[in-house]
PDB file of N, CA and C in Angstrom:
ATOM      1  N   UNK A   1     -34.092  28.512  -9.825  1.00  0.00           N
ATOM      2  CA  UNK A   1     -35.395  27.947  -9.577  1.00  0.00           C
ATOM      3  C   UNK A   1     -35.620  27.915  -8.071  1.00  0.00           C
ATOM      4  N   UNK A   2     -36.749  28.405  -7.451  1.00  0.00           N
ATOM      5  CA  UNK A   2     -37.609  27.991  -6.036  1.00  0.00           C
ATOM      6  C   UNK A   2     -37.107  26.903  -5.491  1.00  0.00           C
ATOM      7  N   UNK A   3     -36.968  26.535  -4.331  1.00  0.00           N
ATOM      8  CA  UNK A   3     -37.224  25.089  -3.694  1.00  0.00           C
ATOM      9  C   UNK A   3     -38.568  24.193  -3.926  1.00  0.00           C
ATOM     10  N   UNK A   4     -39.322  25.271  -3.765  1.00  0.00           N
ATOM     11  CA  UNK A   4     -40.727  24.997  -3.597  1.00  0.00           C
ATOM     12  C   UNK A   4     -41.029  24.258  -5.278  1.00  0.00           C
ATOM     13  N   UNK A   5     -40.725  25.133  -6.005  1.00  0.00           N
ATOM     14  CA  UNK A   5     -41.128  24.562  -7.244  1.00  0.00           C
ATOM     15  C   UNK A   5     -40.479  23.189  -7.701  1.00  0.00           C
ATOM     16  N   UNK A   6     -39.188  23.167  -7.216  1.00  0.00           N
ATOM     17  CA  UNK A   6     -38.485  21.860  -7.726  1.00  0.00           C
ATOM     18  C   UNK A   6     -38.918  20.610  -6.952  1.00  0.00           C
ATOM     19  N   UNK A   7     -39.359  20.512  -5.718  1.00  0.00           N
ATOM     20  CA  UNK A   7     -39.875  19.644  -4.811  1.00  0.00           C
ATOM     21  C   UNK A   7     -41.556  19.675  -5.698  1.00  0.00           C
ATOM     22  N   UNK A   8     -42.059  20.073  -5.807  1.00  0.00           N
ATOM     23  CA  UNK A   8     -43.178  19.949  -6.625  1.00  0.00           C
ATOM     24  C   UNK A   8     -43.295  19.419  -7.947  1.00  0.00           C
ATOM     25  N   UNK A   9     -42.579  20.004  -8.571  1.00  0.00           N
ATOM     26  CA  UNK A   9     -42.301  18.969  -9.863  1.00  0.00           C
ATOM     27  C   UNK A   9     -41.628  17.805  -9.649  1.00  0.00           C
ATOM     28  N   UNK A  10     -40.346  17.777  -8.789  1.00  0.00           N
ATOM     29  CA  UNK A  10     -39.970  16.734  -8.957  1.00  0.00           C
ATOM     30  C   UNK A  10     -40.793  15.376  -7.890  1.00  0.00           C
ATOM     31  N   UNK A  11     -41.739  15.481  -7.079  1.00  0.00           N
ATOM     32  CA  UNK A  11     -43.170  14.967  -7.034  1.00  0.00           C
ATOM     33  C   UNK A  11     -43.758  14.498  -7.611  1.00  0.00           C
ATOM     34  N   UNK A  12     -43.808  14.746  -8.948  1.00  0.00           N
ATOM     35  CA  UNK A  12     -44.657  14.639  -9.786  1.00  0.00           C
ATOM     36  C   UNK A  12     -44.039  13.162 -10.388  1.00  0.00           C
ATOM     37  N   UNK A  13     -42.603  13.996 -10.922  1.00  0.00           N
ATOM     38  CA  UNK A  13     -41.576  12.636 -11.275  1.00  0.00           C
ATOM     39  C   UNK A  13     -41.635  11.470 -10.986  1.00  0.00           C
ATOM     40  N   UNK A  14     -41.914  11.500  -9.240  1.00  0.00           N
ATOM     41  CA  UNK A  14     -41.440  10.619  -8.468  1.00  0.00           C
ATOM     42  C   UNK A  14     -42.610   9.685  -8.771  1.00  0.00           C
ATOM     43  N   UNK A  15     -44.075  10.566  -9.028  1.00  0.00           N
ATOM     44  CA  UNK A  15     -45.303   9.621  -8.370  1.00  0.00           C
ATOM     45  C   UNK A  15     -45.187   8.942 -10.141  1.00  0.00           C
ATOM     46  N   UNK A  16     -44.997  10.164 -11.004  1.00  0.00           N
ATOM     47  CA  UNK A  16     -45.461   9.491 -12.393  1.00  0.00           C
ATOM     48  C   UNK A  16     -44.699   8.244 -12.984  1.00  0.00           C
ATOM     49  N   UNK A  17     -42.875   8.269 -12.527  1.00  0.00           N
ATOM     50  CA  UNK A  17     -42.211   7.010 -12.353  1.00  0.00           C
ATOM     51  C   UNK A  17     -42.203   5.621 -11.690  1.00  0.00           C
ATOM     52  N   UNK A  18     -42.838   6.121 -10.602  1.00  0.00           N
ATOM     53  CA  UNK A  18     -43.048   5.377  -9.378  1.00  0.00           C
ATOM     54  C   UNK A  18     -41.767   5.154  -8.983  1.00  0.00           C
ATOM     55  N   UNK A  19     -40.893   6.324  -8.685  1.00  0.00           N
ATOM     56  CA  UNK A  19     -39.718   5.992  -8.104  1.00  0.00           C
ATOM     57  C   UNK A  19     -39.600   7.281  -6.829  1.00  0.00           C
ATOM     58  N   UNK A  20     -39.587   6.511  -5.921  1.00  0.00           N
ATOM     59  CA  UNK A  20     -39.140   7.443  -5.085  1.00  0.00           C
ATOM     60  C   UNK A  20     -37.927   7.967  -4.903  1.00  0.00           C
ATOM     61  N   UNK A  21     -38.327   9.497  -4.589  1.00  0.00           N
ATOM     62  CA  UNK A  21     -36.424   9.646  -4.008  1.00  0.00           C
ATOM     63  C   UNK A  21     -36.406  10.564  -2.975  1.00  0.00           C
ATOM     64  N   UNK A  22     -35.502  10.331  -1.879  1.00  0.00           N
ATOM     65  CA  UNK A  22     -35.092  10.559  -0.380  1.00  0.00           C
ATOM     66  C   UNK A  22     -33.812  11.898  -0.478  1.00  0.00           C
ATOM     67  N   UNK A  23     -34.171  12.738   0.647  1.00  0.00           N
ATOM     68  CA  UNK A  23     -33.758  14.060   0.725  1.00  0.00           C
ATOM     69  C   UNK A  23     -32.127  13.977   0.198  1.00  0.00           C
ATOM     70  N   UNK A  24     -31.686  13.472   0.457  1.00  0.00           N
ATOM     71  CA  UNK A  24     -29.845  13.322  -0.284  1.00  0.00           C
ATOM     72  C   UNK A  24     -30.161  13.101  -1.861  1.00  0.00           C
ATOM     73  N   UNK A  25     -31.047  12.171  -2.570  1.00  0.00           N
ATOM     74  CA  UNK A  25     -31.368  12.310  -3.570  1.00  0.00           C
ATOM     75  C   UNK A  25     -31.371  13.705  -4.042  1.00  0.00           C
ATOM     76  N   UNK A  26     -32.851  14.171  -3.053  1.00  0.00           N
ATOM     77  CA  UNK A  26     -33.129  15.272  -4.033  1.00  0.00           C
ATOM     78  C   UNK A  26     -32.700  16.427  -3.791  1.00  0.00           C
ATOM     79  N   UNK A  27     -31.248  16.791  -2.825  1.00  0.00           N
ATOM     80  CA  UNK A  27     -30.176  17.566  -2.512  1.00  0.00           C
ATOM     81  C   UNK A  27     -29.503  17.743  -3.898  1.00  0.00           C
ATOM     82  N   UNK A  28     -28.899  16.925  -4.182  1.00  0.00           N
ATOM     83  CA  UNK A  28     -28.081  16.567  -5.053  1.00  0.00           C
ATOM     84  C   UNK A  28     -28.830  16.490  -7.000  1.00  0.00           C
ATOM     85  N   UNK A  29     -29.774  16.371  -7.301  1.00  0.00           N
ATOM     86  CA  UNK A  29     -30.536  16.989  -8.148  1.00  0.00           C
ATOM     87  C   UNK A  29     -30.404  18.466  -8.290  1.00  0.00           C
ATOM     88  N   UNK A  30     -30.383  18.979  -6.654  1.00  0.00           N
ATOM     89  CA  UNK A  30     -31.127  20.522  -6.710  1.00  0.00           C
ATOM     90  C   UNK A  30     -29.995  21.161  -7.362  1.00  0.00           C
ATOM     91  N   UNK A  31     -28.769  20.384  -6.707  1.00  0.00           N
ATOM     92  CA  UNK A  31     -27.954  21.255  -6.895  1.00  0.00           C
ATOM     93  C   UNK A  31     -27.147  21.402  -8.453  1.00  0.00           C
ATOM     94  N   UNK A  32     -27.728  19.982  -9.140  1.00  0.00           N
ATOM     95  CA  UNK A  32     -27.443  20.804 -10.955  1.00  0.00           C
ATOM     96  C   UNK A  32     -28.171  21.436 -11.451  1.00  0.00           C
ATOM     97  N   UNK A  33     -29.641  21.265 -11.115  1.00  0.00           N
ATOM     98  CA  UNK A  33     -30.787  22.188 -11.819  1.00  0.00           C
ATOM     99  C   UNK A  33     -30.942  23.340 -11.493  1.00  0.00           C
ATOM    100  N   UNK A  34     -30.426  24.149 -10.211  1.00  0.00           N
ATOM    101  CA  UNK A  34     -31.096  25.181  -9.671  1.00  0.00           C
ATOM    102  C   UNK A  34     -30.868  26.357 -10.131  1.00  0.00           C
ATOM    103  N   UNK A  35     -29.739  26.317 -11.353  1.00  0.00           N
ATOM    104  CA  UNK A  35     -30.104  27.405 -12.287  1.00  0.00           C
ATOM    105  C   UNK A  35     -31.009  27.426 -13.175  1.00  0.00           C
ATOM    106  N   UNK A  36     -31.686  26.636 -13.680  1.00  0.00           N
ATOM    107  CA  UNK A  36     -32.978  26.469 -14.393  1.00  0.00           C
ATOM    108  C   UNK A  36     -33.677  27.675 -13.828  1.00  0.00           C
ATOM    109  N   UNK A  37     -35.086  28.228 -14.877  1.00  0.00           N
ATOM    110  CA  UNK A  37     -35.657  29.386 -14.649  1.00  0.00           C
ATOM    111  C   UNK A  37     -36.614  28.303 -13.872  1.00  0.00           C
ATOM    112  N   UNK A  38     -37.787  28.234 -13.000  1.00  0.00           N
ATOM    113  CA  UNK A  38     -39.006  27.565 -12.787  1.00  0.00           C
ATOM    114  C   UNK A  38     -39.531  27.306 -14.207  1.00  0.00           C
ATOM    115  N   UNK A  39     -39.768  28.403 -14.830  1.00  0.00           N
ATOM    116  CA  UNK A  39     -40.774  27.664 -15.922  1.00  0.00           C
ATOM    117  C   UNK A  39     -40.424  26.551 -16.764  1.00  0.00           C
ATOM    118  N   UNK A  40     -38.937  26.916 -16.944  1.00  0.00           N
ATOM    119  CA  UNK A  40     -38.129  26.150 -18.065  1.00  0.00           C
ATOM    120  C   UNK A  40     -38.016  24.552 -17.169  1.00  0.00           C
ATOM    121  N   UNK A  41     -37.935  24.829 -15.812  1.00  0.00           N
ATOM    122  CA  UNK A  41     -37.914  23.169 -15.510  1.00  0.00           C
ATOM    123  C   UNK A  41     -39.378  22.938 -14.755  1.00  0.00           C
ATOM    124  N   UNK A  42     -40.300  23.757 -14.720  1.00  0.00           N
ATOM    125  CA  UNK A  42     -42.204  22.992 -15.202  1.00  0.00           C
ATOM    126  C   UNK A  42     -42.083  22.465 -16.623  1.00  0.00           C
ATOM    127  N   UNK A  43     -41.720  23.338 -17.918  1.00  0.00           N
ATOM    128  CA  UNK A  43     -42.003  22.577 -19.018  1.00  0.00           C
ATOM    129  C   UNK A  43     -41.257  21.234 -19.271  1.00  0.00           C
ATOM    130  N   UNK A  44     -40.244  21.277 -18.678  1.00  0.00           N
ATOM    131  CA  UNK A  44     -38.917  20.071 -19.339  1.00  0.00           C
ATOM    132  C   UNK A  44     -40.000  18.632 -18.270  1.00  0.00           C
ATOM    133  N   UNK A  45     -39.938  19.077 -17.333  1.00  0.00           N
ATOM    134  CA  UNK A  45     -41.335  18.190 -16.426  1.00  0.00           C
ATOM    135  C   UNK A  45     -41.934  17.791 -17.030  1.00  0.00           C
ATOM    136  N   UNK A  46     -42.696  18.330 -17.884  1.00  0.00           N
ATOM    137  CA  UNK A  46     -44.195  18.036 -18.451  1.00  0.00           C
ATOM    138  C   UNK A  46     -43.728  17.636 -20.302  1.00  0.00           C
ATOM    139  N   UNK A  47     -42.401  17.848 -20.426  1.00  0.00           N
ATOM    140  CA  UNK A  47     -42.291  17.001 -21.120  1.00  0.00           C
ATOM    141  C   UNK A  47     -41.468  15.887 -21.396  1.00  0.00           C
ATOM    142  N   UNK A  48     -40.887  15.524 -20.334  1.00  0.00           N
ATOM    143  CA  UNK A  48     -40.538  14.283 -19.923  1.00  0.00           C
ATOM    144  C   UNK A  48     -41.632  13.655 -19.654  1.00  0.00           C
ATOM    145  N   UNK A  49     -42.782  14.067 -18.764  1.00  0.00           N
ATOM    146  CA  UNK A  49     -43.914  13.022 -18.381  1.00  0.00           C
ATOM    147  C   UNK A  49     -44.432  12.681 -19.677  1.00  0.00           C
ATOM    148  N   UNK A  50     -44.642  13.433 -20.735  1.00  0.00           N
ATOM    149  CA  UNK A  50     -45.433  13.179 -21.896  1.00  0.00           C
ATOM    150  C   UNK A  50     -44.735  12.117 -22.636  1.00  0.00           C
ATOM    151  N   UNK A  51     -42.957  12.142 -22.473  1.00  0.00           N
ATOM    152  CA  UNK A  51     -42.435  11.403 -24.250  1.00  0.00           C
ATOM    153  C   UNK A  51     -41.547  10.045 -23.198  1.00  0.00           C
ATOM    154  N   UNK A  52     -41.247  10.435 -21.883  1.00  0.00           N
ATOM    155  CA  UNK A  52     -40.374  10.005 -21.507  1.00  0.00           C
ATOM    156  C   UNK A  52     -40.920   8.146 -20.703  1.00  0.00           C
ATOM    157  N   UNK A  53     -40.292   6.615 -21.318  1.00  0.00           N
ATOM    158  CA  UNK A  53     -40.656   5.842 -20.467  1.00  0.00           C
ATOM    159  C   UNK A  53     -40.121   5.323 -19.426  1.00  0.00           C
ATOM    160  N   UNK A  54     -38.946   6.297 -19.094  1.00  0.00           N
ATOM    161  CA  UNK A  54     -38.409   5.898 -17.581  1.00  0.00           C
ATOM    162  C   UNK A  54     -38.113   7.156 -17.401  1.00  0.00           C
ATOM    163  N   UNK A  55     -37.674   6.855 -15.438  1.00  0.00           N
ATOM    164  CA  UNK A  55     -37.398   8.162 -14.937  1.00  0.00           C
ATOM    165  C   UNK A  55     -35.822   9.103 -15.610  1.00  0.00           C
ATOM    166  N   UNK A  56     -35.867  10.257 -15.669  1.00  0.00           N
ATOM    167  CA  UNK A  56     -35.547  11.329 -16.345  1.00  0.00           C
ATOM    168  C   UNK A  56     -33.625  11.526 -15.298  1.00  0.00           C
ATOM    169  N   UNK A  57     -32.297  11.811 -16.361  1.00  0.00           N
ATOM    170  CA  UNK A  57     -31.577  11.998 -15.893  1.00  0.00           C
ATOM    171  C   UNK A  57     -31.152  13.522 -15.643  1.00  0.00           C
ATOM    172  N   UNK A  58     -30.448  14.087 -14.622  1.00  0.00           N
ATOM    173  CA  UNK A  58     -30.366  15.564 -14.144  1.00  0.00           C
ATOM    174  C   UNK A  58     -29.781  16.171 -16.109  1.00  0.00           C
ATOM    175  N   UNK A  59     -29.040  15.131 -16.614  1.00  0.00           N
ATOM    176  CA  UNK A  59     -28.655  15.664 -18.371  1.00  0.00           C
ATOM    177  C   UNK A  59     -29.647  16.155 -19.018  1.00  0.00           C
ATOM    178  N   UNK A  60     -30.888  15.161 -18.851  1.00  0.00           N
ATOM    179  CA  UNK A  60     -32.017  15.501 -20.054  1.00  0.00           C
ATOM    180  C   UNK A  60     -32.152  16.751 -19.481  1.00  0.00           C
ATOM    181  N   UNK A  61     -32.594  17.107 -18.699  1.00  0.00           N
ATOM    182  CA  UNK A  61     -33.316  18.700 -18.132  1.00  0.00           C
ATOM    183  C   UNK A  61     -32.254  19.537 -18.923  1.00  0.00           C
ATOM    184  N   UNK A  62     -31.053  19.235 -18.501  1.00  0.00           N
ATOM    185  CA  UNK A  62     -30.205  20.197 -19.268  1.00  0.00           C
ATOM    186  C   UNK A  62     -30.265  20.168 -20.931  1.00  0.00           C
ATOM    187  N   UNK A  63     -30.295  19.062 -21.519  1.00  0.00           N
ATOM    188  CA  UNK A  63     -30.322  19.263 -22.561  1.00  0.00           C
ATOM    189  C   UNK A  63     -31.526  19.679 -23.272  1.00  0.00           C
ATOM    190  N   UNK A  64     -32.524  19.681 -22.336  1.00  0.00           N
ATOM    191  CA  UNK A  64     -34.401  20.148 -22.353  1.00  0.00           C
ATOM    192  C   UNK A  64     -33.804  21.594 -22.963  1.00  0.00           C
ATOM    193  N   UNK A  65     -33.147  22.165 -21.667  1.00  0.00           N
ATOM    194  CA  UNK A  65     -32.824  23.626 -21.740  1.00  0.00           C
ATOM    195  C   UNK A  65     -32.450  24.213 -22.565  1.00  0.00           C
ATOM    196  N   UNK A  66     -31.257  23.637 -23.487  1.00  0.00           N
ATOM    197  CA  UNK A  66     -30.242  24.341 -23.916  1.00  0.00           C
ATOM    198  C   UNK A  66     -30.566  23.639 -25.656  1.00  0.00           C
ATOM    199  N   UNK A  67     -31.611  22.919 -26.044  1.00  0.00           N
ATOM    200  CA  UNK A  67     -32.143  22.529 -27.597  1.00  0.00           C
ATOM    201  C   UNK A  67     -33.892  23.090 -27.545  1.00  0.00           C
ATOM    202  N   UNK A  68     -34.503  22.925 -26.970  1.00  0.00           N
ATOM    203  CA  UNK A  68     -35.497  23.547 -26.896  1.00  0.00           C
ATOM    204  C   UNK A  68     -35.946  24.936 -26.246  1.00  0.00           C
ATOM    205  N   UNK A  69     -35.610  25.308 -25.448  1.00  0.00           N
ATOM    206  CA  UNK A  69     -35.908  26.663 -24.574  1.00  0.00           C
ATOM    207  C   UNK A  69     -35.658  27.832 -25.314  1.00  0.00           C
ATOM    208  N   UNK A  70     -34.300  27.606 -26.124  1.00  0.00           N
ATOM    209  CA  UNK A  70     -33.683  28.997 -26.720  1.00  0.00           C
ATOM    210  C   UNK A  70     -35.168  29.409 -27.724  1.00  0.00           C
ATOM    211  N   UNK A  71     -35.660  28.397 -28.372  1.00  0.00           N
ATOM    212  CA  UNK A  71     -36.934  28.802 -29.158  1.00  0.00           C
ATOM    213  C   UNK A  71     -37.976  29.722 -28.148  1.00  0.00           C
ATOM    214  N   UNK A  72     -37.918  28.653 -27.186  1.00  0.00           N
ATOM    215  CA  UNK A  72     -39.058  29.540 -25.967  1.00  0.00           C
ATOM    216  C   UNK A  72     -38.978  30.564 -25.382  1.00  0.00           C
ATOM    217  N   UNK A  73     -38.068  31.793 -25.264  1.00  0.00           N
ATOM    218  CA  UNK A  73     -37.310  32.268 -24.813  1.00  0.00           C
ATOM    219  C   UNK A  73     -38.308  33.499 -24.234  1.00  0.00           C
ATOM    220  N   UNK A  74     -38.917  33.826 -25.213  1.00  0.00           N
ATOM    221  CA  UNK A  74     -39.833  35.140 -24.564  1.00  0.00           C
ATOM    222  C   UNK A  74     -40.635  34.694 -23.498  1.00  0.00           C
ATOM    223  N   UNK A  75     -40.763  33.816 -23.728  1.00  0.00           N
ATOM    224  CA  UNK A  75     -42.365  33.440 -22.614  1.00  0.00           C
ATOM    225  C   UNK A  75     -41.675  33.888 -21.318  1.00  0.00           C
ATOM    226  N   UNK A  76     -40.274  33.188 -21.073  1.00  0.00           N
ATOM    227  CA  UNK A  76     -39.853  33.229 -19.586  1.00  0.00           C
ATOM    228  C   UNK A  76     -39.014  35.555 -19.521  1.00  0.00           C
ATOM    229  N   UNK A  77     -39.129  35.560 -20.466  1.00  0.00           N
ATOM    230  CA  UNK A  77     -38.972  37.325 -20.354  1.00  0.00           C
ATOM    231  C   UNK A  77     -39.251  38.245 -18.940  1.00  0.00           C
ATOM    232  N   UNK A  78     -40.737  37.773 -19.171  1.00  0.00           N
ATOM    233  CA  UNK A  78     -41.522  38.484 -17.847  1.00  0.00           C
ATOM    234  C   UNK A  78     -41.087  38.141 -16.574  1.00  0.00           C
ATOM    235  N   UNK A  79     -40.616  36.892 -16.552  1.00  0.00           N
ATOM    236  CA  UNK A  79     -39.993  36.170 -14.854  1.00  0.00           C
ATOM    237  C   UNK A  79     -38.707  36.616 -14.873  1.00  0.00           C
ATOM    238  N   UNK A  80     -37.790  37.152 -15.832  1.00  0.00           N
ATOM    239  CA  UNK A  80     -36.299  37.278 -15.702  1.00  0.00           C
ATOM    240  C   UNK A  80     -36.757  39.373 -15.568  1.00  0.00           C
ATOM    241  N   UNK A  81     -37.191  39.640 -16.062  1.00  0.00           N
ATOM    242  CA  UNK A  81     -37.436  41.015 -16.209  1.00  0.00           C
ATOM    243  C   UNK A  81     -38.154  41.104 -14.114  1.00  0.00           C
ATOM    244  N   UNK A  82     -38.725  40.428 -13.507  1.00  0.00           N
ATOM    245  CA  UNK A  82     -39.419  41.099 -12.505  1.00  0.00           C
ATOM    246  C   UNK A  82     -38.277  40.563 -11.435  1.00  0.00           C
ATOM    247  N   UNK A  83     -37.779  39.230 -11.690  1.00  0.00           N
ATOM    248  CA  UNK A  83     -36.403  39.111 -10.897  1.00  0.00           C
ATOM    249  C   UNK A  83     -35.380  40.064 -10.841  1.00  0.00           C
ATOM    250  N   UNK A  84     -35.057  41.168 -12.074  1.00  0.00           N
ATOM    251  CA  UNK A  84     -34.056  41.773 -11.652  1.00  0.00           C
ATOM    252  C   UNK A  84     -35.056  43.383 -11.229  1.00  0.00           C
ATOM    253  N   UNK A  85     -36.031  43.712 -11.423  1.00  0.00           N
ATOM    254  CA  UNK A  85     -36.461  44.772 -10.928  1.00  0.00           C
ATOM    255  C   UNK A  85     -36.651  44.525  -9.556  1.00  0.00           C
ATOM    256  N   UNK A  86     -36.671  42.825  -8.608  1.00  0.00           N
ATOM    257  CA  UNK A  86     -36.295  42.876  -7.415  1.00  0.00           C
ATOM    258  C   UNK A  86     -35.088  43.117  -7.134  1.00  0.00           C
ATOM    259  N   UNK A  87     -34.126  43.383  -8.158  1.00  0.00           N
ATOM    260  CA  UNK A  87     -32.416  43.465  -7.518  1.00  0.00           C
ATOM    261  C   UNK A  87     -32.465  44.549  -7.437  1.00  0.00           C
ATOM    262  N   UNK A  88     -32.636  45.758  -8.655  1.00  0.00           N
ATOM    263  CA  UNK A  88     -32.697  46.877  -8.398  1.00  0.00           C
ATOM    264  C   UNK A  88     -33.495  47.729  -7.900  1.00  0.00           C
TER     265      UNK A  88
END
């Protein structure tokens, strides 16, 4: 996942919890999620904001990923397919 994108969502977190969190915080977040695709941690975002009534642990995202996503799987196709036509 982007920097850009995870500081943005996790923004969102912060304002929709009302919990702030400070750059060592969100160091240390980055660094379990940042294999997440972007999309897969926009949706796990947006659905934590929807079901979730407190702020969200670095687990749920993972477990967002790995019980729900496998269903989702094509959507993120096109972002894994243009990432590696930048490798090669």
């Amino acid at each position: 996942m982007t920097n850009s994108i995870f500081k943005t969502e996790m923004k969102r977190l912060s304002v929709f919890f009302n919990k702030p969190l400070n750059d060592g915080q969100l160091d240390i977040w980055y660094d379990y999620l940042k294999h997440l695709p972007d999309k897969v941690f926009q949706s796990a975002v947006g659905y934590i904001i929807r079901g979730n009534r407190f702020f969200p642990t670095p687990e749920e995202f993972l477990t967002y990923h790995r019980e729900f996503e496998p269903k989702d799987l094509l959507r993120i196709i096109p972002e894994v397919i243009e990432k590696l036509e930048k490798i090669i």
